[in-house]
PDB file of N, CA and C in Angstrom:
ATOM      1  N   UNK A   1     129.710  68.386 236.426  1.00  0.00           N
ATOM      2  CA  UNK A   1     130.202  67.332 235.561  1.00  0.00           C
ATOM      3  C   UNK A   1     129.820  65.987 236.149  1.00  0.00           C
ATOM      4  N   UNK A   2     129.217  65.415 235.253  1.00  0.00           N
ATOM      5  CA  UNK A   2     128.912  63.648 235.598  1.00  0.00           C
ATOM      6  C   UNK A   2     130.276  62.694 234.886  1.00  0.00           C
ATOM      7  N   UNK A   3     130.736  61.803 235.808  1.00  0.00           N
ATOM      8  CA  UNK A   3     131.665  60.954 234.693  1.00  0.00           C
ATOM      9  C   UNK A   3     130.946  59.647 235.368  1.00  0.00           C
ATOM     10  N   UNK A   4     130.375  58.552 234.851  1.00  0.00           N
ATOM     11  CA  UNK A   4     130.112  57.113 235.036  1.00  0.00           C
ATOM     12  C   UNK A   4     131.329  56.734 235.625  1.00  0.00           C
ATOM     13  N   UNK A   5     130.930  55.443 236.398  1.00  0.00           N
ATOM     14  CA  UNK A   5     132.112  54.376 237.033  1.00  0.00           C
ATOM     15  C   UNK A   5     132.315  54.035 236.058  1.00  0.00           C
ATOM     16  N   UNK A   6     133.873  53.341 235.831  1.00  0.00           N
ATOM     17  CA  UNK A   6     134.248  52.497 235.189  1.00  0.00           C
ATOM     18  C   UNK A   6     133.897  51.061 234.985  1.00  0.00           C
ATOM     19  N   UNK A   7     133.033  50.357 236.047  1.00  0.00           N
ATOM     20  CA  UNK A   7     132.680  49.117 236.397  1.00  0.00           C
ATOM     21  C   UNK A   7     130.867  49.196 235.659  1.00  0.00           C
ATOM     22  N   UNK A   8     130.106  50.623 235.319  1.00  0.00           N
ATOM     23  CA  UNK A   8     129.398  50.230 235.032  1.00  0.00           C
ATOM     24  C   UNK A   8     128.656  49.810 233.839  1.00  0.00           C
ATOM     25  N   UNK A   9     127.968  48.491 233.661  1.00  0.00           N
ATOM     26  CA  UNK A   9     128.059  48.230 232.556  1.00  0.00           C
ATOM     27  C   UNK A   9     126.626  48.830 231.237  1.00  0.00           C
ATOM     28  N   UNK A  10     126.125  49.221 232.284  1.00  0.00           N
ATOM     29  CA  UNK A  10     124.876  49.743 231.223  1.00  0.00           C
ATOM     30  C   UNK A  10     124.622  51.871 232.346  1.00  0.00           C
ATOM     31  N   UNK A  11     125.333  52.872 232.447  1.00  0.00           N
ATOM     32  CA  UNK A  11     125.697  53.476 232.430  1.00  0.00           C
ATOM     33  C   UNK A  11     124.300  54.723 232.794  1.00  0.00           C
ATOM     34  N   UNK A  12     124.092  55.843 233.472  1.00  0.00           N
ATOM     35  CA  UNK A  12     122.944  56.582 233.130  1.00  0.00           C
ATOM     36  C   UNK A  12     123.081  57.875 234.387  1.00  0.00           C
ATOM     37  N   UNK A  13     122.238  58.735 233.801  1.00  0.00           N
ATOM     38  CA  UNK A  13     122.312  59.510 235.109  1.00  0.00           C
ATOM     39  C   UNK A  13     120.519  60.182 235.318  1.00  0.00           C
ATOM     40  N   UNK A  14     120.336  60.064 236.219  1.00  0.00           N
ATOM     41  CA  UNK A  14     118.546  60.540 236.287  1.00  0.00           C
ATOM     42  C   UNK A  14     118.941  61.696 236.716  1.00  0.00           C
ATOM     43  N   UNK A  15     118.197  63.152 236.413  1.00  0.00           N
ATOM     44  CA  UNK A  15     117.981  64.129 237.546  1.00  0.00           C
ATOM     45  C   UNK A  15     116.103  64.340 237.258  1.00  0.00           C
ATOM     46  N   UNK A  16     116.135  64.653 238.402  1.00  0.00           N
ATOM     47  CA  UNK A  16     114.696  64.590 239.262  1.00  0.00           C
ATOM     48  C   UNK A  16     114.715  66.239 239.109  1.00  0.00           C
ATOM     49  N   UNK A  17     113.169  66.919 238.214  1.00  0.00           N
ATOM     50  CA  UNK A  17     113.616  68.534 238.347  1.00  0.00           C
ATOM     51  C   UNK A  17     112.659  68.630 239.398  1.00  0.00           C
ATOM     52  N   UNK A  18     111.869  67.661 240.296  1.00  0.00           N
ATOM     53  CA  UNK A  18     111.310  68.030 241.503  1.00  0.00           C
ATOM     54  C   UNK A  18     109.329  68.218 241.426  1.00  0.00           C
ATOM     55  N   UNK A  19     109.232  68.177 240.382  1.00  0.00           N
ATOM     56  CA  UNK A  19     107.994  68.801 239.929  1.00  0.00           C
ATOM     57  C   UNK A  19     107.858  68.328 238.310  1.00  0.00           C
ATOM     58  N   UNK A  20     106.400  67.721 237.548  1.00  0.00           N
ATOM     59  CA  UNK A  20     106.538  67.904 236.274  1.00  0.00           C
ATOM     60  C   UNK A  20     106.521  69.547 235.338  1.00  0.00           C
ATOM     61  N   UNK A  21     107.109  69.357 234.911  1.00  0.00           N
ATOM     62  CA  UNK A  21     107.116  70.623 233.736  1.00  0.00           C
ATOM     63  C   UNK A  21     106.713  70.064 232.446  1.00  0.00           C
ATOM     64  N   UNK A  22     106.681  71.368 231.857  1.00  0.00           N
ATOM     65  CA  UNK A  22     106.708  70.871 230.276  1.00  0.00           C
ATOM     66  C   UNK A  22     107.779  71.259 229.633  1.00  0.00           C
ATOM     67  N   UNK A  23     108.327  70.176 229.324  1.00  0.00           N
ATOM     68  CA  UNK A  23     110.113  70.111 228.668  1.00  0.00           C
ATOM     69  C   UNK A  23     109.783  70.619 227.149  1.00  0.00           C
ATOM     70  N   UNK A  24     110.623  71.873 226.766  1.00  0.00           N
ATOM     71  CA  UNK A  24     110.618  72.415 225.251  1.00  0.00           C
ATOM     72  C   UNK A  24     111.603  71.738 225.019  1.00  0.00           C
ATOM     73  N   UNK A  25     113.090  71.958 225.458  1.00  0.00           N
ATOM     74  CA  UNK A  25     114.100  71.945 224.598  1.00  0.00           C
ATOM     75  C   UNK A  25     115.504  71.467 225.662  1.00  0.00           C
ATOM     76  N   UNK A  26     116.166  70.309 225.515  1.00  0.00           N
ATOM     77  CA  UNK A  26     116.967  69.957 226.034  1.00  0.00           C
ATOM     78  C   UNK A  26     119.032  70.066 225.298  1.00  0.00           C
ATOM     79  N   UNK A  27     119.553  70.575 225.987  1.00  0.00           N
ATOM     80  CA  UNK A  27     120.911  70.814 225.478  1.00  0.00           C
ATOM     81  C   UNK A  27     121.588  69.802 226.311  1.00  0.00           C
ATOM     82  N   UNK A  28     122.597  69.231 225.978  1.00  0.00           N
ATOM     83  CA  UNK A  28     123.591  68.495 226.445  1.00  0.00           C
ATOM     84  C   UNK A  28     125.129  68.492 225.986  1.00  0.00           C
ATOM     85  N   UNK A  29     126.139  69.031 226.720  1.00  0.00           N
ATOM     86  CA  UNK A  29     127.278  69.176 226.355  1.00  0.00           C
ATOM     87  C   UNK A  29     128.004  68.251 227.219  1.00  0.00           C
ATOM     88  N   UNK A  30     128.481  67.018 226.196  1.00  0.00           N
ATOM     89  CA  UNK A  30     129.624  66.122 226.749  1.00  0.00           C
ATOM     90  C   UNK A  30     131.099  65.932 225.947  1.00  0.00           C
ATOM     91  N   UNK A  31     131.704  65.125 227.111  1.00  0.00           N
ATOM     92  CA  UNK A  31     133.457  65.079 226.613  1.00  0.00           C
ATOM     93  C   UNK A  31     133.631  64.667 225.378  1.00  0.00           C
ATOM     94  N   UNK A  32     134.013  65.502 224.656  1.00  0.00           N
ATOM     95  CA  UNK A  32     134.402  65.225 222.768  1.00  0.00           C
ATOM     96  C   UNK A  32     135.702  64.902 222.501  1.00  0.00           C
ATOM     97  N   UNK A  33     136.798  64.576 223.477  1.00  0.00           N
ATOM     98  CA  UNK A  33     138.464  64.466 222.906  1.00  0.00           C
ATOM     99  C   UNK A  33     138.419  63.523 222.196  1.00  0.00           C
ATOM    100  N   UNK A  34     139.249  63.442 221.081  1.00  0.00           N
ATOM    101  CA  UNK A  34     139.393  62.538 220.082  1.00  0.00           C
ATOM    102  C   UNK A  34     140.152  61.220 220.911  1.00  0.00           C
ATOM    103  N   UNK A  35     140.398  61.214 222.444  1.00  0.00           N
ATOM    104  CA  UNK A  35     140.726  59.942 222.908  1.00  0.00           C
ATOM    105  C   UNK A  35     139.837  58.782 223.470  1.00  0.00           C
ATOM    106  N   UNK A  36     138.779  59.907 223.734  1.00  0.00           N
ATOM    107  CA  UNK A  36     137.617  59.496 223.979  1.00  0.00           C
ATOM    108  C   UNK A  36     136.243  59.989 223.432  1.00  0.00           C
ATOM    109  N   UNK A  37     136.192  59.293 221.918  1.00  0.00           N
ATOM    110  CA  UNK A  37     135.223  59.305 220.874  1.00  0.00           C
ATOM    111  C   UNK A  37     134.464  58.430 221.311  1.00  0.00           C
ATOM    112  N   UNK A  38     134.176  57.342 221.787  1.00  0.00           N
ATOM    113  CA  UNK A  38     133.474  56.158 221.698  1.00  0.00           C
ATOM    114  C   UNK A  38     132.721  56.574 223.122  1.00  0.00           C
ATOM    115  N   UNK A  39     132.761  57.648 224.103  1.00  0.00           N
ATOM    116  CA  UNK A  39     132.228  57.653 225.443  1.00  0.00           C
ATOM    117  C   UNK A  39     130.729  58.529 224.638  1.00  0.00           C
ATOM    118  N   UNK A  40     130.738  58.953 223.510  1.00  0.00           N
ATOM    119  CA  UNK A  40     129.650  60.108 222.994  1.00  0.00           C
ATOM    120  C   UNK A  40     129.002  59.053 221.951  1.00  0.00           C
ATOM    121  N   UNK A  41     129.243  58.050 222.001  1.00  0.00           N
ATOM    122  CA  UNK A  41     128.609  57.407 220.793  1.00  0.00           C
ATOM    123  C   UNK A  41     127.428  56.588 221.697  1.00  0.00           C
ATOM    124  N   UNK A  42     126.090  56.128 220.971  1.00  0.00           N
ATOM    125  CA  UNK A  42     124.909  55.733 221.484  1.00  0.00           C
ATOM    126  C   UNK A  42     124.131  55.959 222.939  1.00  0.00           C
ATOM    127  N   UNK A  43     124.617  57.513 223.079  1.00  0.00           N
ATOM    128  CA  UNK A  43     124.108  58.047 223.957  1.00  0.00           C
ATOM    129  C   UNK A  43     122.360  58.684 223.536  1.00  0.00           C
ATOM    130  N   UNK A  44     121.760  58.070 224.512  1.00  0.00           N
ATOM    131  CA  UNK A  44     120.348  58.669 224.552  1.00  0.00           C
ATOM    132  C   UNK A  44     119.937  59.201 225.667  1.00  0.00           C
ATOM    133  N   UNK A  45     119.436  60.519 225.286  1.00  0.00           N
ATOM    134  CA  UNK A  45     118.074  61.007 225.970  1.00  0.00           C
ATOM    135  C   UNK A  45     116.413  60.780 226.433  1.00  0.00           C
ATOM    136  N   UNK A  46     116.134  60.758 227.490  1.00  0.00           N
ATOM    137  CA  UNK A  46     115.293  60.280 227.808  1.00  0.00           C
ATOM    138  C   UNK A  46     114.143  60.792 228.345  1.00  0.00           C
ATOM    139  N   UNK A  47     113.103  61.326 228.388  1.00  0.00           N
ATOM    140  CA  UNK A  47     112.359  61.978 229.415  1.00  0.00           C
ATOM    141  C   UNK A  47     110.988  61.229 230.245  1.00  0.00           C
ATOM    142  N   UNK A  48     110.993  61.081 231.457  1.00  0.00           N
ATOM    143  CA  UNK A  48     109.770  60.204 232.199  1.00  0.00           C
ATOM    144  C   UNK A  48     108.893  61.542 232.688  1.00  0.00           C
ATOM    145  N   UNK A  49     107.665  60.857 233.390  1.00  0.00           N
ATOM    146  CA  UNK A  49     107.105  61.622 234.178  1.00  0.00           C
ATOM    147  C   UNK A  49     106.559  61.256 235.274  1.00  0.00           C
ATOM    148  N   UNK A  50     107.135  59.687 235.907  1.00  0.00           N
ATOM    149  CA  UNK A  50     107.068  59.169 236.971  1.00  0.00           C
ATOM    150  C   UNK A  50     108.141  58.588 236.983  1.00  0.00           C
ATOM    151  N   UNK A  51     108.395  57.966 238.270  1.00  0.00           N
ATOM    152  CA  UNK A  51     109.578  57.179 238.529  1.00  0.00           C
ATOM    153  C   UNK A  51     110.016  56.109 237.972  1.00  0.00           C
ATOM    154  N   UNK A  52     111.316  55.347 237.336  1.00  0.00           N
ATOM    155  CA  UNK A  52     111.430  54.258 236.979  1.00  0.00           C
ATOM    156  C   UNK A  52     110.805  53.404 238.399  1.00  0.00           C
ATOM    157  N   UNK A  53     110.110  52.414 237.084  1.00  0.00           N
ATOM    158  CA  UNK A  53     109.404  50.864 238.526  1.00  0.00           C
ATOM    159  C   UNK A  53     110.768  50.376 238.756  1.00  0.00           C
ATOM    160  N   UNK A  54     112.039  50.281 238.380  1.00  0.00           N
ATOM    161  CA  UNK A  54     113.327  49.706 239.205  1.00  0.00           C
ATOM    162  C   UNK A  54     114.563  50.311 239.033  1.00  0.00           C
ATOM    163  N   UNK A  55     115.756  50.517 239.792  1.00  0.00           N
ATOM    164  CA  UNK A  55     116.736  51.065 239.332  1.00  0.00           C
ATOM    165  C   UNK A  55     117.106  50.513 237.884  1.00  0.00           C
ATOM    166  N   UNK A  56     117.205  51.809 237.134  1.00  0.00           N
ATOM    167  CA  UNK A  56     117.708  51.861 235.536  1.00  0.00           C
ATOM    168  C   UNK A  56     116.982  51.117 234.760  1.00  0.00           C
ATOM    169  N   UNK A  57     115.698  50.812 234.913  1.00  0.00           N
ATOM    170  CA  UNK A  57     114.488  50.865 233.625  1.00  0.00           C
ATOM    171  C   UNK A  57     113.592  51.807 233.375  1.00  0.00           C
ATOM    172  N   UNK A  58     114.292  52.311 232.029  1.00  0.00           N
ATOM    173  CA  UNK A  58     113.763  53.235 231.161  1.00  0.00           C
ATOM    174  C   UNK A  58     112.660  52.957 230.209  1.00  0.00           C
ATOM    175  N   UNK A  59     112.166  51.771 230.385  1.00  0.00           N
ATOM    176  CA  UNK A  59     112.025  51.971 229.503  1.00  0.00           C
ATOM    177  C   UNK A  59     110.048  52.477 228.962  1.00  0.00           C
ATOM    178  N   UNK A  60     109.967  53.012 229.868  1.00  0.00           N
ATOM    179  CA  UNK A  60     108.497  53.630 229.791  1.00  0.00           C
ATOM    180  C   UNK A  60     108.797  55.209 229.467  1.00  0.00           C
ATOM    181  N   UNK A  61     109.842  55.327 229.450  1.00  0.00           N
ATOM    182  CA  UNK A  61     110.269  56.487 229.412  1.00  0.00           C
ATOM    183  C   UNK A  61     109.952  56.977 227.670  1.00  0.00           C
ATOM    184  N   UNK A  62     110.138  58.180 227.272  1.00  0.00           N
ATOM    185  CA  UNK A  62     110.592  58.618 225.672  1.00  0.00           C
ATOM    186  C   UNK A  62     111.440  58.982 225.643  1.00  0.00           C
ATOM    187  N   UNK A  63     112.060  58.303 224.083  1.00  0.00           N
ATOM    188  CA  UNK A  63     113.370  58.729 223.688  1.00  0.00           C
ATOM    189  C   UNK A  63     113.307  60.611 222.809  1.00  0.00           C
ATOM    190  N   UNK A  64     113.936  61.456 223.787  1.00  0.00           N
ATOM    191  CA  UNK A  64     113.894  62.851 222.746  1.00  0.00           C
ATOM    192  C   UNK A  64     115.049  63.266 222.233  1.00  0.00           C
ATOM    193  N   UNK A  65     115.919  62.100 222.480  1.00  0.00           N
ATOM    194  CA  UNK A  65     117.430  62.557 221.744  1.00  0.00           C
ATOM    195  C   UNK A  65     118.257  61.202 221.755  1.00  0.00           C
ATOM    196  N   UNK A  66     118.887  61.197 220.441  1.00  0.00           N
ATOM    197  CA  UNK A  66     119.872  59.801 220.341  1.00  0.00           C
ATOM    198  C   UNK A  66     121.181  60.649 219.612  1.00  0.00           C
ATOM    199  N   UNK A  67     122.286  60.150 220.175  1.00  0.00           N
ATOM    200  CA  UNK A  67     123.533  60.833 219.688  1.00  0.00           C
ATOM    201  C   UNK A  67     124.774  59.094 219.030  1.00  0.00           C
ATOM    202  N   UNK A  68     124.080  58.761 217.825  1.00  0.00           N
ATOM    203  CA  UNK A  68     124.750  57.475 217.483  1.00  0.00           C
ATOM    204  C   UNK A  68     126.124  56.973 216.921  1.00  0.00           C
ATOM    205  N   UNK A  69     126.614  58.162 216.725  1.00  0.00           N
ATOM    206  CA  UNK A  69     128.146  57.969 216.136  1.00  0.00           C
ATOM    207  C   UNK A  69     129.018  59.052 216.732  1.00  0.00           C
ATOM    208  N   UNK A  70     130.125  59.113 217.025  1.00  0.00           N
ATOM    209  CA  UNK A  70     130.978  59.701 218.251  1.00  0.00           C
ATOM    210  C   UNK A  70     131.180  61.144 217.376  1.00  0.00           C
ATOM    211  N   UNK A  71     130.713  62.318 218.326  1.00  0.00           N
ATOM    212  CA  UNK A  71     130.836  63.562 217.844  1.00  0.00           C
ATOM    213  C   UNK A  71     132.165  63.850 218.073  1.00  0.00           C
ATOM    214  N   UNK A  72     132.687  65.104 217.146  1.00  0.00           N
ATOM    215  CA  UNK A  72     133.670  65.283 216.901  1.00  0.00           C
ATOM    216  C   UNK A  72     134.939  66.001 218.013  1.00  0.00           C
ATOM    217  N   UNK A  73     135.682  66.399 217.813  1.00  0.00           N
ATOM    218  CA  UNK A  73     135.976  66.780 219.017  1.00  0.00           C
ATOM    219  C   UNK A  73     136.412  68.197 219.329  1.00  0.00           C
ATOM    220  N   UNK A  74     135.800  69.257 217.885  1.00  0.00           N
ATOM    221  CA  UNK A  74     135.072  70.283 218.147  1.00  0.00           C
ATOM    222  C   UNK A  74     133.555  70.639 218.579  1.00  0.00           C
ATOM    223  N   UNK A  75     132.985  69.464 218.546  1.00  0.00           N
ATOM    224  CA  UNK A  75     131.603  69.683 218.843  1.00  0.00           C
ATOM    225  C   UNK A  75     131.073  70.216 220.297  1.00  0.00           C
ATOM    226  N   UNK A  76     130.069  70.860 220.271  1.00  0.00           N
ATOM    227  CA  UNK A  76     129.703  71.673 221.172  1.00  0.00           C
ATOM    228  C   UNK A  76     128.404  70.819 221.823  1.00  0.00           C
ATOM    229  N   UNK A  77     127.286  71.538 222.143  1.00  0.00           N
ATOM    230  CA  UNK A  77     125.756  71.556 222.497  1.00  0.00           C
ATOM    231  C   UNK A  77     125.313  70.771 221.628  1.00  0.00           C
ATOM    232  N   UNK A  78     124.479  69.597 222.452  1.00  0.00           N
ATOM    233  CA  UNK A  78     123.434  69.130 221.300  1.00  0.00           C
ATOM    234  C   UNK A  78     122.385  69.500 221.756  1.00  0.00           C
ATOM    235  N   UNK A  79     121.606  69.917 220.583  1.00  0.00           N
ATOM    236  CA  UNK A  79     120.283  70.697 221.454  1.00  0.00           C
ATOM    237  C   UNK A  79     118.957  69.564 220.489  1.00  0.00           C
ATOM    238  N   UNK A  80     118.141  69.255 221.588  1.00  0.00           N
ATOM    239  CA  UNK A  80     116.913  68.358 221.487  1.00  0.00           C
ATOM    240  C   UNK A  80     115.490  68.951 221.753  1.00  0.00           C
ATOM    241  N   UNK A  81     114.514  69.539 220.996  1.00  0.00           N
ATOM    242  CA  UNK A  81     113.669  70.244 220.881  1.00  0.00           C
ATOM    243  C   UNK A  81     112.191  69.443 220.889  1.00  0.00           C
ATOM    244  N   UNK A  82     111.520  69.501 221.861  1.00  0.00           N
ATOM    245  CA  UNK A  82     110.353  68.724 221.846  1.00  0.00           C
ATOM    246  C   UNK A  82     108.981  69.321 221.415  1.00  0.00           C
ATOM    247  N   UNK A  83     108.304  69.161 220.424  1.00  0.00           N
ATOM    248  CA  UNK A  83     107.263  69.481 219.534  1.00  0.00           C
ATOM    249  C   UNK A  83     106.196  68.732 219.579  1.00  0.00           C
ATOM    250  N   UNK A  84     105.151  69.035 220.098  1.00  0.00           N
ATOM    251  CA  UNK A  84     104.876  69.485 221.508  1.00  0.00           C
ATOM    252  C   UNK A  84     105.623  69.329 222.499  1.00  0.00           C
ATOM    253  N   UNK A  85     105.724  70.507 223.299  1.00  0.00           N
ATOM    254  CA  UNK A  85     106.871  69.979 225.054  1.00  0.00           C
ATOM    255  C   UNK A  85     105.775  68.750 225.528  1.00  0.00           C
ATOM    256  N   UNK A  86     106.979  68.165 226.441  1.00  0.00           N
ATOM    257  CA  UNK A  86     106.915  66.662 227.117  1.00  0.00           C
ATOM    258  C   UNK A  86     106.283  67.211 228.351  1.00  0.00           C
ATOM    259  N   UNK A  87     105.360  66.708 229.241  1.00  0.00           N
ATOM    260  CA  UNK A  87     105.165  66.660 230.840  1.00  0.00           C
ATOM    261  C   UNK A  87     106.158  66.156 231.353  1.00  0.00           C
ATOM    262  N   UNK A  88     107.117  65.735 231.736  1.00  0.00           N
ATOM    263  CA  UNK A  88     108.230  65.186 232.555  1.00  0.00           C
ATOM    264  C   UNK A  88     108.583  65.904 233.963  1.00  0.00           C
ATOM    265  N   UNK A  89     109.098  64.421 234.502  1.00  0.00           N
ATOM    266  CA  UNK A  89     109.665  65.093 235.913  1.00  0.00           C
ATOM    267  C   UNK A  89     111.103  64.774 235.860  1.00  0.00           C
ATOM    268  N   UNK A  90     111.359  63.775 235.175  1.00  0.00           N
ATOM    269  CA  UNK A  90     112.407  63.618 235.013  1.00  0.00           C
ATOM    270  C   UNK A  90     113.040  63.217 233.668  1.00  0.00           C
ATOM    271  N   UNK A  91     114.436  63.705 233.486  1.00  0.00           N
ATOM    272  CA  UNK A  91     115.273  63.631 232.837  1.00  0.00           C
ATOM    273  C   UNK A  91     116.574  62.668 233.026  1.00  0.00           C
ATOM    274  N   UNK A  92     117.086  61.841 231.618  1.00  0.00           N
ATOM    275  CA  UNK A  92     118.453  60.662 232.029  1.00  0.00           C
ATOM    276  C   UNK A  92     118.615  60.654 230.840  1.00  0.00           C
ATOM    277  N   UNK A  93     120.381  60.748 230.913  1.00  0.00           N
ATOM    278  CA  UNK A  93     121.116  60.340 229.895  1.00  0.00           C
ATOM    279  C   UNK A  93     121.554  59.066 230.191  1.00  0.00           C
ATOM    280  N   UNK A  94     121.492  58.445 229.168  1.00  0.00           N
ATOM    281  CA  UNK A  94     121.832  56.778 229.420  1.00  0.00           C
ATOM    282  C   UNK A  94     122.935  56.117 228.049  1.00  0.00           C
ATOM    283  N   UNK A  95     123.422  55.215 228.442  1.00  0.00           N
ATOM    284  CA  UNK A  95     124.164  54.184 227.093  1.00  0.00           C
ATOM    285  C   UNK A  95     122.899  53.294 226.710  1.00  0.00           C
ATOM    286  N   UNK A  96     122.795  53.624 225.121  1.00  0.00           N
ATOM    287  CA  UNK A  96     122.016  52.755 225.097  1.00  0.00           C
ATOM    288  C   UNK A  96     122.262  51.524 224.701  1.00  0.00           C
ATOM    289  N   UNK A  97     123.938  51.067 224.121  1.00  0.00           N
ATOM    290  CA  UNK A  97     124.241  49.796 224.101  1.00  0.00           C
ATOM    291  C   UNK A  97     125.624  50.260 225.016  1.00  0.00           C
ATOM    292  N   UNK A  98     125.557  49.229 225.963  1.00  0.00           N
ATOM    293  CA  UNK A  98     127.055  49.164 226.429  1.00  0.00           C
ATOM    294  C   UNK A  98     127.500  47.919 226.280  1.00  0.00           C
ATOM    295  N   UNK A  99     129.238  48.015 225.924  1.00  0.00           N
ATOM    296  CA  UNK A  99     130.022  46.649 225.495  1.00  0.00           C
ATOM    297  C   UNK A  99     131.211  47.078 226.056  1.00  0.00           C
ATOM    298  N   UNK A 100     132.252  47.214 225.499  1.00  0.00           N
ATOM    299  CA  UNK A 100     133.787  47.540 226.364  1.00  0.00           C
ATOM    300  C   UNK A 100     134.109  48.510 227.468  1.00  0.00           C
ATOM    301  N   UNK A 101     135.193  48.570 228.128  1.00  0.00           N
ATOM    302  CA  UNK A 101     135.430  49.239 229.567  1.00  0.00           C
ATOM    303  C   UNK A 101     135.178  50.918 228.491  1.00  0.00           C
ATOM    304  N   UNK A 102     135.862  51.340 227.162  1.00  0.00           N
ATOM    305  CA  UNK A 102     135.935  52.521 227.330  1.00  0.00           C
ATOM    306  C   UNK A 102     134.254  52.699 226.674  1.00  0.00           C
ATOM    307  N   UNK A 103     133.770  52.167 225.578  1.00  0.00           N
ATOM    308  CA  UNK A 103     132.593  52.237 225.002  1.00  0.00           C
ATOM    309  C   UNK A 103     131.142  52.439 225.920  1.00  0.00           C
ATOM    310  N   UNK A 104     131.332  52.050 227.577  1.00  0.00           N
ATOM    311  CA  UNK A 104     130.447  51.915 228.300  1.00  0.00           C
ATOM    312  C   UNK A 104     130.487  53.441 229.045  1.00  0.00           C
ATOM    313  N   UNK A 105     131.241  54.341 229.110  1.00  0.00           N
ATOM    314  CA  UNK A 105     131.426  55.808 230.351  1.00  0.00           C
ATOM    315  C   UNK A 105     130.492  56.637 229.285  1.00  0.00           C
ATOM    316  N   UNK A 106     129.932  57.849 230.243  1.00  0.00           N
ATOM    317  CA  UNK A 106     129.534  58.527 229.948  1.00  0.00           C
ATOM    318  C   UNK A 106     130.215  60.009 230.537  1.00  0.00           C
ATOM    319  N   UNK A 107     130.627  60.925 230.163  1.00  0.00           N
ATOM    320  CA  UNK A 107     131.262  62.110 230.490  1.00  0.00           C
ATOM    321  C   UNK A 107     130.532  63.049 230.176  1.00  0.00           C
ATOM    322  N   UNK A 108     129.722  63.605 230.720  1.00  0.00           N
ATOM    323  CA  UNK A 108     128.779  64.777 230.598  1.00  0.00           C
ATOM    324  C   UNK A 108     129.413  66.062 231.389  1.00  0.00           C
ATOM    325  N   UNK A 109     129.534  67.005 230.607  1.00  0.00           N
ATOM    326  CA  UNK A 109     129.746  67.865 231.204  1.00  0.00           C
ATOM    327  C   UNK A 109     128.508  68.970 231.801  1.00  0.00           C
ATOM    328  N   UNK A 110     127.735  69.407 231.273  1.00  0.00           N
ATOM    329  CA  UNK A 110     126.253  70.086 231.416  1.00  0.00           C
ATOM    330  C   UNK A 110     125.244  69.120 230.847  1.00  0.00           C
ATOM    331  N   UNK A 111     124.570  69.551 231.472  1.00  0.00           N
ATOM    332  CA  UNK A 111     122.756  69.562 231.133  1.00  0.00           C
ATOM    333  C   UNK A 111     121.840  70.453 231.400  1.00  0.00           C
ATOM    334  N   UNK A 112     121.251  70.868 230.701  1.00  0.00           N
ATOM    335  CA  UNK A 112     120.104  72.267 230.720  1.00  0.00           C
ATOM    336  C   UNK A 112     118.729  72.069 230.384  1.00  0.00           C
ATOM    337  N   UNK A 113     118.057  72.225 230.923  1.00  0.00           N
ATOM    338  CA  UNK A 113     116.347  71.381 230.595  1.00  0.00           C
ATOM    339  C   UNK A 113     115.580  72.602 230.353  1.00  0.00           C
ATOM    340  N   UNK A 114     115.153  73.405 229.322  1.00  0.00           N
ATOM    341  CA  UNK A 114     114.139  73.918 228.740  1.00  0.00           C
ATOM    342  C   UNK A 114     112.674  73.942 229.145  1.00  0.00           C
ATOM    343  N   UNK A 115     111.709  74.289 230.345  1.00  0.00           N
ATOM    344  CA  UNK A 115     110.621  73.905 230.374  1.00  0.00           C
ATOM    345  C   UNK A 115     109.535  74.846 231.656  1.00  0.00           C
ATOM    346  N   UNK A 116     108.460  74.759 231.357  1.00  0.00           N
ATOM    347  CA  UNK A 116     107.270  75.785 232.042  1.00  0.00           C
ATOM    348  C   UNK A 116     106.497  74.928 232.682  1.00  0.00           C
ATOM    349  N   UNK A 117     105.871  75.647 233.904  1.00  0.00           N
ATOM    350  CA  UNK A 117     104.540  74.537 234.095  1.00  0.00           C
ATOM    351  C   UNK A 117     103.726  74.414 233.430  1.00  0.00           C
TER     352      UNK A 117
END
């Protein structure tokens, strides 16, 4: 489980799978309680295949998943399917607008990355 600081204001998490692959299909299961609807809203997916040039710029990166209005709080897996798979080495979920203390967290519970050399 990932939960963001509370202090941060633009929010993200990189994992490094060590090696590029080719990314098919990405799932992401985060916190859905109806108290915290607004932590699942303008969450994006991201995939690189080199390093950000500075801490938390994405933006050379591709977007392969945007989640824009707060899922419900039966919702499960979002699954993000790349057609053609991506080369990536890395993977980040990020806010892509952050504004208030609760609107800015991210609560991820899994992440699962889909992919071959």
């Amino acid at each position: 489980m990932y939960h963001s600081a509370e202090d941060t204001p633009q929010p993200w998490i990189l994992v490094d799978l060590q090696n590029n692959f080719l990314v098919s299909k990405i799932r992401i299961l985060l916190h859905t309680n109806n108290n915290f609807a607004s932590r699942t809203v303008n969450i994006q997916i991201l995939l690189g295949a080199g390093p950000p040039p500075t801490e938390g710029d994405f933006s050379q990166y591709s977007e392969v998943g945007f989640i824009e209005t707060a899922l419900a709080p039966e919702a499960s897996w979002q699954e993000y399917k790349m057609l053609p798979p991506l080369c990536s080495r890395y993977v980040v979920v990020t806010k892509k607008v952050a504004q208030s203390y609760d609107k800015n967290l991210i609560q991820l519970y899994e992440l699962e990355v889909f992919a071959t050399f």
